[in-house]
Protein backbone atom coordinates (compact mmCIF):
# COMPACT_ATOMS: atom_id res chain seq x y z
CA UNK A 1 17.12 -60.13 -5.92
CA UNK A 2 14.14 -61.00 -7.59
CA UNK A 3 15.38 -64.76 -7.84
CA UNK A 4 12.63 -67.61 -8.13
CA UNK A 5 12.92 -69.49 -5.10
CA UNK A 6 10.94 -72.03 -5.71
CA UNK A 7 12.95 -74.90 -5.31
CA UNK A 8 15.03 -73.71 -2.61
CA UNK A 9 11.89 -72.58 -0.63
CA UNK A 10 10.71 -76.28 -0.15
CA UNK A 11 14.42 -76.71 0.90
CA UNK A 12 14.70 -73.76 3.62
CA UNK A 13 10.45 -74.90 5.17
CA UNK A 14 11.00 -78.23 7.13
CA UNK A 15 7.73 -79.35 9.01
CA UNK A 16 8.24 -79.13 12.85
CA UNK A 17 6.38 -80.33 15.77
CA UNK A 18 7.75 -80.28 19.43
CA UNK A 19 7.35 -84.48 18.95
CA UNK A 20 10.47 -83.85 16.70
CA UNK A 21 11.83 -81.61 18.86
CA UNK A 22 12.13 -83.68 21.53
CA UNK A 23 13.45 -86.63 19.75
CA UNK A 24 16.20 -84.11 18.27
CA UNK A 25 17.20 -83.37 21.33
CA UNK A 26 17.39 -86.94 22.57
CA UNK A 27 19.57 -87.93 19.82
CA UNK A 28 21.38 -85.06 20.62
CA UNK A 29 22.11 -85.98 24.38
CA UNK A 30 22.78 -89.42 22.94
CA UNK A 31 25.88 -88.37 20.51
CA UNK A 32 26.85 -85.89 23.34
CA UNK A 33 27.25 -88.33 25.64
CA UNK A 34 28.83 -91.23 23.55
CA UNK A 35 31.11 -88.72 22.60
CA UNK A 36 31.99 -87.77 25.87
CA UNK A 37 32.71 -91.57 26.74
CA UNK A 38 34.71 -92.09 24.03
CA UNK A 39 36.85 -89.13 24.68
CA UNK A 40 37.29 -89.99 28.59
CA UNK A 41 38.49 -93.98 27.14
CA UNK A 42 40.75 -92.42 25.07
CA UNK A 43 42.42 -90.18 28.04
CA UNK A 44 42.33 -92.99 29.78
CA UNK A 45 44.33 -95.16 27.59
CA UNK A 46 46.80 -92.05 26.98
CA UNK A 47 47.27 -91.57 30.24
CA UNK A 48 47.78 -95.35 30.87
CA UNK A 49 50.31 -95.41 28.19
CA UNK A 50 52.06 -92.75 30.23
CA UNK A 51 52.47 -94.89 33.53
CA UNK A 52 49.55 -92.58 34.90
CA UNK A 53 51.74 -89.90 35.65
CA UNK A 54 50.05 -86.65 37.15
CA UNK A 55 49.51 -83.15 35.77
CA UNK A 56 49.07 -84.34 32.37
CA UNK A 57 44.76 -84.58 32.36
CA UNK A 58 44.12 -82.09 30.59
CA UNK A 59 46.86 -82.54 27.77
CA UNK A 60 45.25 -86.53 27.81
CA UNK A 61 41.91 -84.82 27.58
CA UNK A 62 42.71 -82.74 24.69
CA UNK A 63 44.78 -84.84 22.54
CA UNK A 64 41.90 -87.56 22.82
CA UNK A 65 39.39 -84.99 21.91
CA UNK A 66 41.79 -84.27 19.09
CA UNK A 67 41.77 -88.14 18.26
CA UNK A 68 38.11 -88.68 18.62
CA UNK A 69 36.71 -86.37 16.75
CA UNK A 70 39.12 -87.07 13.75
């Protein structure tokens, strides 16, 4: 080893306080749950598209997870 880590080492040490913590984790929930909504609209409008016909909610589910998060 014996590499100068200088640079990287201001890199790698990122301040933290449970203030940003928190906040993280609020954003977090946020993106979670917008995510979640637009996945559940986009079932929706798959399974719509399909004359609402049952046994296919998980497929819906999955394909729109597949769309959304294209």
């Amino acid at each position: 080893m014996g590499q100068n880590l200088g640079s990287l080492y201001g890199l790698l040490v990122i301040p933290f306080n449970n203030e940003d913590r928190s906040n993280s984790r609020d954003e977090e929930n946020e993106i979670r749950e917008a995510t979640l909504r637009a996945i559940g609209e986009a079932a929706y409008f798959l399974a719509e598209k399909r004359g609402f016909t049952p046994g296919h909610e998980l497929e819906d589910w999955l394909e729109a997870e597949t769309q959304v998060m294209k």
